[in-house]
N, C-alpha and C. Protein backbone atom coordinates (compact mmCIF):
# COMPACT_ATOMS: atom_id res chain seq x y z
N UNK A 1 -19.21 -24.19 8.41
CA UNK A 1 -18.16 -25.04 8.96
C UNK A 1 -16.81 -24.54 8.48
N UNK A 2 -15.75 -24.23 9.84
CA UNK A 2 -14.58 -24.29 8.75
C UNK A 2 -13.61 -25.14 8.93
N UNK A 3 -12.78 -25.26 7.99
CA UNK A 3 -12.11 -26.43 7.78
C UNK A 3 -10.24 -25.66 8.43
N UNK A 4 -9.50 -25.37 8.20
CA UNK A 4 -8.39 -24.82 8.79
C UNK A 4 -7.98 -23.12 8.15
N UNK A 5 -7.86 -22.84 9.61
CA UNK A 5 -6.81 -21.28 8.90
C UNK A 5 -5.84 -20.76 7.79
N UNK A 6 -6.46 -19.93 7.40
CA UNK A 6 -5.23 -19.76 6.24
C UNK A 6 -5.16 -20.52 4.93
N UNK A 7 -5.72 -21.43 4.70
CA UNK A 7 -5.03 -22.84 3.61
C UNK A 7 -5.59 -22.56 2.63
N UNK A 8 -6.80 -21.83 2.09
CA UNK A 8 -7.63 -22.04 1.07
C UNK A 8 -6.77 -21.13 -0.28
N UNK A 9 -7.47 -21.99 -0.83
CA UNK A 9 -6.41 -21.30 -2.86
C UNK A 9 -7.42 -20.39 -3.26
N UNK A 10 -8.46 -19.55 -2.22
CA UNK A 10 -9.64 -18.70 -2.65
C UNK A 10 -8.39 -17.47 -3.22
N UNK A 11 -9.00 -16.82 -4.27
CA UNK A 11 -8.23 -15.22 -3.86
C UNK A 11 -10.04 -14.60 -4.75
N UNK A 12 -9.46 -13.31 -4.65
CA UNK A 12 -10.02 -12.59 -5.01
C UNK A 12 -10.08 -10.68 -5.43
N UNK A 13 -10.20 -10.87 -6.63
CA UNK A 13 -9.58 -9.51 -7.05
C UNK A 13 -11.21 -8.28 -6.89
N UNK A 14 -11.67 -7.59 -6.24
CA UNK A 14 -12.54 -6.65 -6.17
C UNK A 14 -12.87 -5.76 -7.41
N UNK A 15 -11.30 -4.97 -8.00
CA UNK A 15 -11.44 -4.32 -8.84
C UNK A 15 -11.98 -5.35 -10.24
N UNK A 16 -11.88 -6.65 -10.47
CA UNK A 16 -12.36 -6.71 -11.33
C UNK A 16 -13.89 -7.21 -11.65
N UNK A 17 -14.46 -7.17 -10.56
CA UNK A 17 -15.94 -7.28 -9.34
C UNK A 17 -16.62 -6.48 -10.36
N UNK A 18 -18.21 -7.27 -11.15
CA UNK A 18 -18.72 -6.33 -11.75
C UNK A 18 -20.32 -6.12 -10.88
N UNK A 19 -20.06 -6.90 -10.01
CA UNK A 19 -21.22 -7.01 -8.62
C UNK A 19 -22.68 -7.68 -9.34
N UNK A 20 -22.40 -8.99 -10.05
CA UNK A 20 -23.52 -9.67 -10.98
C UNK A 20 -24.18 -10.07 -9.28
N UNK A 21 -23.34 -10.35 -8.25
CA UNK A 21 -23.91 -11.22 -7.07
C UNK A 21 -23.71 -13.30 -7.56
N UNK A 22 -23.63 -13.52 -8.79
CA UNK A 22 -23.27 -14.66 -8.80
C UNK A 22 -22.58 -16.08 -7.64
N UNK A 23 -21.99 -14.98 -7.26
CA UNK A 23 -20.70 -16.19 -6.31
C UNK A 23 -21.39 -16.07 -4.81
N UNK A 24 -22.82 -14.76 -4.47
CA UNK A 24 -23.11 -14.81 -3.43
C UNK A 24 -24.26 -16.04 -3.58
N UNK A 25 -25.16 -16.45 -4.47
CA UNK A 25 -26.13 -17.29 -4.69
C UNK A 25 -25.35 -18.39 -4.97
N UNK A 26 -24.24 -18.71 -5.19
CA UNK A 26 -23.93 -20.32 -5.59
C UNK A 26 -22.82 -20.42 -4.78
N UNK A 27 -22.56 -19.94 -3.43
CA UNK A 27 -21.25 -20.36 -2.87
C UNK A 27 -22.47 -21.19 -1.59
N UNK A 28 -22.26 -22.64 -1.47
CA UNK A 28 -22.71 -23.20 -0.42
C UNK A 28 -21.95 -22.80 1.05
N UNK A 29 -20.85 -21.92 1.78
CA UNK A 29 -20.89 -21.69 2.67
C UNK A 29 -20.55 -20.66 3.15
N UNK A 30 -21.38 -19.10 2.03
CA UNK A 30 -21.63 -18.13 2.14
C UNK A 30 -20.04 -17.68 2.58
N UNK A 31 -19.40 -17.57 1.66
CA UNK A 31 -17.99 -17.06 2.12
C UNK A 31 -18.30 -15.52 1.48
N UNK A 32 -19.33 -15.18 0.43
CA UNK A 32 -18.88 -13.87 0.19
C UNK A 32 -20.30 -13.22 0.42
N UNK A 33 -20.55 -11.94 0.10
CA UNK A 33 -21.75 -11.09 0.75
C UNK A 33 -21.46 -9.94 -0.32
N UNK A 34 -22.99 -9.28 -0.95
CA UNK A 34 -22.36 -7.44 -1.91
C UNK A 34 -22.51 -6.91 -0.71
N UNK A 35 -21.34 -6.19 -0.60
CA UNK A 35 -21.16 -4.80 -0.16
C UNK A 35 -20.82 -3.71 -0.97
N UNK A 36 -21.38 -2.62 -0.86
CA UNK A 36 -21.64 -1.47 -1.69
C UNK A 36 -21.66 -1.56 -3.18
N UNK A 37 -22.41 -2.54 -3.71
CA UNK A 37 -23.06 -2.85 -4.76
C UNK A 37 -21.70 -3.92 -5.85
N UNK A 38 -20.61 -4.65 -4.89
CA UNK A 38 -19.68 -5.71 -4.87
C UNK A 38 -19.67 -6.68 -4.32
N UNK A 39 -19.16 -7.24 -4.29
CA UNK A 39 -19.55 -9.33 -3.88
C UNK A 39 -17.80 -8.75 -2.98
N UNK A 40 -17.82 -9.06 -1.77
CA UNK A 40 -16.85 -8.93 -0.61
C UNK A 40 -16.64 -10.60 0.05
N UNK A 41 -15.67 -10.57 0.27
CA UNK A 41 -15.18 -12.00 0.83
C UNK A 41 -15.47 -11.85 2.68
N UNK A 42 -16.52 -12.46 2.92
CA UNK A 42 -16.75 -12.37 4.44
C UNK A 42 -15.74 -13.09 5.26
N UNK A 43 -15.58 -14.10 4.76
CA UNK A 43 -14.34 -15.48 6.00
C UNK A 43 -14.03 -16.05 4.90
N UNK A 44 -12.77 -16.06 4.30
CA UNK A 44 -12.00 -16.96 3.32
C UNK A 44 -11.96 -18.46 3.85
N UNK A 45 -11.76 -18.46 5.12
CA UNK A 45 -11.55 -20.12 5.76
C UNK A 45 -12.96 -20.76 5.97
N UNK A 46 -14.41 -20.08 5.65
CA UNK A 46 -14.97 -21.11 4.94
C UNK A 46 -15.05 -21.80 3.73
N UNK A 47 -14.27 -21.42 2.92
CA UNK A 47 -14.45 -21.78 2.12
C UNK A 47 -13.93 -23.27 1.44
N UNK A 48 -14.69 -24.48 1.09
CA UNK A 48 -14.22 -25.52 0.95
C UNK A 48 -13.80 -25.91 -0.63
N UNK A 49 -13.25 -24.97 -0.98
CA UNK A 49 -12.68 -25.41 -2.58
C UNK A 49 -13.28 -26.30 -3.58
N UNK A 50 -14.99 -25.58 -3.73
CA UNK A 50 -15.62 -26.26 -4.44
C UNK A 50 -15.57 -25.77 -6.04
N UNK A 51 -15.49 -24.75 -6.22
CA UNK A 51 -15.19 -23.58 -7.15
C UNK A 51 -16.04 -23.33 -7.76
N UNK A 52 -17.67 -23.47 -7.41
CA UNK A 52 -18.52 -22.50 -7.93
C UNK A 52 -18.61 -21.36 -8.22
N UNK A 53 -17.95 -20.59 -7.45
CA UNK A 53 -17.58 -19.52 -7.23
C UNK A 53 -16.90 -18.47 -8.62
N UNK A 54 -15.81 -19.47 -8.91
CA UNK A 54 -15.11 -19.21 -10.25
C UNK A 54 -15.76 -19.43 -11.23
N UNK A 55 -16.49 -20.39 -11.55
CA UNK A 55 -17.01 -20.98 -12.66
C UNK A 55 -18.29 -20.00 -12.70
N UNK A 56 -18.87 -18.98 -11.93
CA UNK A 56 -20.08 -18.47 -11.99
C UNK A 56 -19.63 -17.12 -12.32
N UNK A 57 -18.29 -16.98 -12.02
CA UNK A 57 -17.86 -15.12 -11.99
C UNK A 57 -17.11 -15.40 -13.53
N UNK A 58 -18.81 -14.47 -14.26
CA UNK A 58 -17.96 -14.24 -15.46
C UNK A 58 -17.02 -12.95 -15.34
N UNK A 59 -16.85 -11.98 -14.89
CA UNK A 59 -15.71 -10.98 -14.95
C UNK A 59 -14.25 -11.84 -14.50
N UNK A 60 -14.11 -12.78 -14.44
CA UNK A 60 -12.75 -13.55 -13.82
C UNK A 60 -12.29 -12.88 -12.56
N UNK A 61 -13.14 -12.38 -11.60
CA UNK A 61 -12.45 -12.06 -10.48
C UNK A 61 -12.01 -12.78 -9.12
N UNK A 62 -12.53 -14.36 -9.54
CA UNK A 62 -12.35 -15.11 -8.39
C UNK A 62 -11.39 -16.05 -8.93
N UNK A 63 -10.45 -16.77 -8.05
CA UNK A 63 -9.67 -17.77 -8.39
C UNK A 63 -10.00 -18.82 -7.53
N UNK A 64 -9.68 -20.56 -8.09
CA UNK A 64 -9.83 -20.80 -6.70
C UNK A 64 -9.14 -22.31 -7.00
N UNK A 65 -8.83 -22.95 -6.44
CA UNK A 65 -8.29 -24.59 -6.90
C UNK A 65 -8.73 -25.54 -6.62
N UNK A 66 -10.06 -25.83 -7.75
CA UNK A 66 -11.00 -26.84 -6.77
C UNK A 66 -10.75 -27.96 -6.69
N UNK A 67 -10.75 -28.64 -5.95
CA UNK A 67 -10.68 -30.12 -5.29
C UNK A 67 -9.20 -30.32 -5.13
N UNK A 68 -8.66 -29.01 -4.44
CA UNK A 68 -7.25 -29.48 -4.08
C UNK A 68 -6.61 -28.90 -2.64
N UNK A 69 -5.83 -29.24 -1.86
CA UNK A 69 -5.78 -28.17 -0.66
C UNK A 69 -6.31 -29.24 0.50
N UNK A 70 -6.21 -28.58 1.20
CA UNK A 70 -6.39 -28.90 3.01
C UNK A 70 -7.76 -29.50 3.07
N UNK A 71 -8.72 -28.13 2.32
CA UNK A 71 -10.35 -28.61 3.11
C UNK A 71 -10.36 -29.61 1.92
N UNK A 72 -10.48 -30.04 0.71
CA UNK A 72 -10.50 -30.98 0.09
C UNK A 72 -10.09 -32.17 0.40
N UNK A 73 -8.80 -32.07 0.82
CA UNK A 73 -8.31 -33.38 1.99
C UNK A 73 -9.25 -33.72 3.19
N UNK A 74 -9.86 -32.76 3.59
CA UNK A 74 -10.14 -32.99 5.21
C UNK A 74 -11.99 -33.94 4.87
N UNK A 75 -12.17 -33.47 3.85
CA UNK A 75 -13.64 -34.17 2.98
C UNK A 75 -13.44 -35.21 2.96
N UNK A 76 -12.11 -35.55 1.68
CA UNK A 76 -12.49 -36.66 1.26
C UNK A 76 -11.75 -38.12 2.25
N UNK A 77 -11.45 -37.81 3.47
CA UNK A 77 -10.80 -38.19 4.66
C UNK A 77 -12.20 -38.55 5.33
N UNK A 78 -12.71 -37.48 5.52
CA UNK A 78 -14.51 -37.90 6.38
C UNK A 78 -15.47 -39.34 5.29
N UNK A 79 -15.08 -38.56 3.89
CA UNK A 79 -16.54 -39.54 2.84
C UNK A 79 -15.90 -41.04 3.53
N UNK A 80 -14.24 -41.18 3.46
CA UNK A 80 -13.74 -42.45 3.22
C UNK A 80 -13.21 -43.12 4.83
N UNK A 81 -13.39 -41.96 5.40
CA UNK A 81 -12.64 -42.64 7.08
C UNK A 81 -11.03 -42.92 7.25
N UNK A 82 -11.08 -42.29 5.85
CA UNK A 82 -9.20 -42.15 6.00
C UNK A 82 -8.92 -41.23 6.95
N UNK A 83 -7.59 -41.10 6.80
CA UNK A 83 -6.77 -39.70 7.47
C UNK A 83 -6.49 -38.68 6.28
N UNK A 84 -6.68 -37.61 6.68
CA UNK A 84 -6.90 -36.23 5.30
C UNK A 84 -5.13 -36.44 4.98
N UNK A 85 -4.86 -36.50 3.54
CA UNK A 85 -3.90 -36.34 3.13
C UNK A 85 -3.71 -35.27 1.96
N UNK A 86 -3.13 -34.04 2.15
CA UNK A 86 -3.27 -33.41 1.15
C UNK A 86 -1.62 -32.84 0.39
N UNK A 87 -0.74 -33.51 1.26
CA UNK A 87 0.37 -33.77 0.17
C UNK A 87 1.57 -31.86 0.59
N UNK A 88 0.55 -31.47 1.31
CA UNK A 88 0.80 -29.77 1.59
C UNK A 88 2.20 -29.72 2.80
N UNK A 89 2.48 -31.13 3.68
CA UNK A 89 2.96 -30.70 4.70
C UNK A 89 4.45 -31.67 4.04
N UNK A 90 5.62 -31.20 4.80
CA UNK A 90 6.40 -31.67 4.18
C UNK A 90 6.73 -33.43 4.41
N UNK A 91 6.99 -33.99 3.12
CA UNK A 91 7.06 -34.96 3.13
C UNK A 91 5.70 -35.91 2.78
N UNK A 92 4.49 -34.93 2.60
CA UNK A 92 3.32 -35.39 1.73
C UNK A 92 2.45 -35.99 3.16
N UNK A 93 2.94 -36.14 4.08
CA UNK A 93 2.02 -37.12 5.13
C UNK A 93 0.49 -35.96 5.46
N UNK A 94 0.23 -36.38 6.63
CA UNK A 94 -1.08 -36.02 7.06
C UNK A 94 -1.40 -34.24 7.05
N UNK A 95 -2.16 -34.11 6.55
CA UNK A 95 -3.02 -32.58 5.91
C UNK A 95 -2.30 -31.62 7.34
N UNK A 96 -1.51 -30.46 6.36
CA UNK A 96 -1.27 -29.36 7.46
C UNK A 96 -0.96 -29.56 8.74
């Protein structure tokens, strides 16, 4: 599923990639994949800012800002039937 273009606080540094595969087994919506024996970012805009990802990459090559941002808004908007507010657009109103 993705949640909007562009918005996510994923980054990711390659060179410091020691290719454990970690972030490919614990990312629930397969945002990354090894390629040539490295963990590669397939679609950044799945990614829903859970930050397994970080918390599993011991070389520190992933960053990420969990539970904050657009798709975090757009969640906790669905759990509650609110409107996603994530504070990002100017003047703080409705998500992006």
């Amino acid at each position: 599923m993705k949640y909007l273009k562009n918005v996510t606080t994923l980054t990711y540094t390659g060179e410091k990639c020691t290719g454990c595969g970690r972030c490919v087994d614990v990312c629930p919506h397969a945002v990354f994949a090894m390629i040539g024996g490295k963990a590669a970012v397939l679609d950044r805009d799945l990614c829903m800012e859970c930050g397994a990802c970080q918390r599993n990459c011991s070389a520190g090559a992933i960053s990420v800002d969990a539970g904050v941002g657009c798709a975090s808004a757009i969640i906790r908007g669905k759990l509650t039937g609110s409107e996603p507010v994530c504070g990002c657009s100017e003047g703080g109103g409705a998500c992006c």
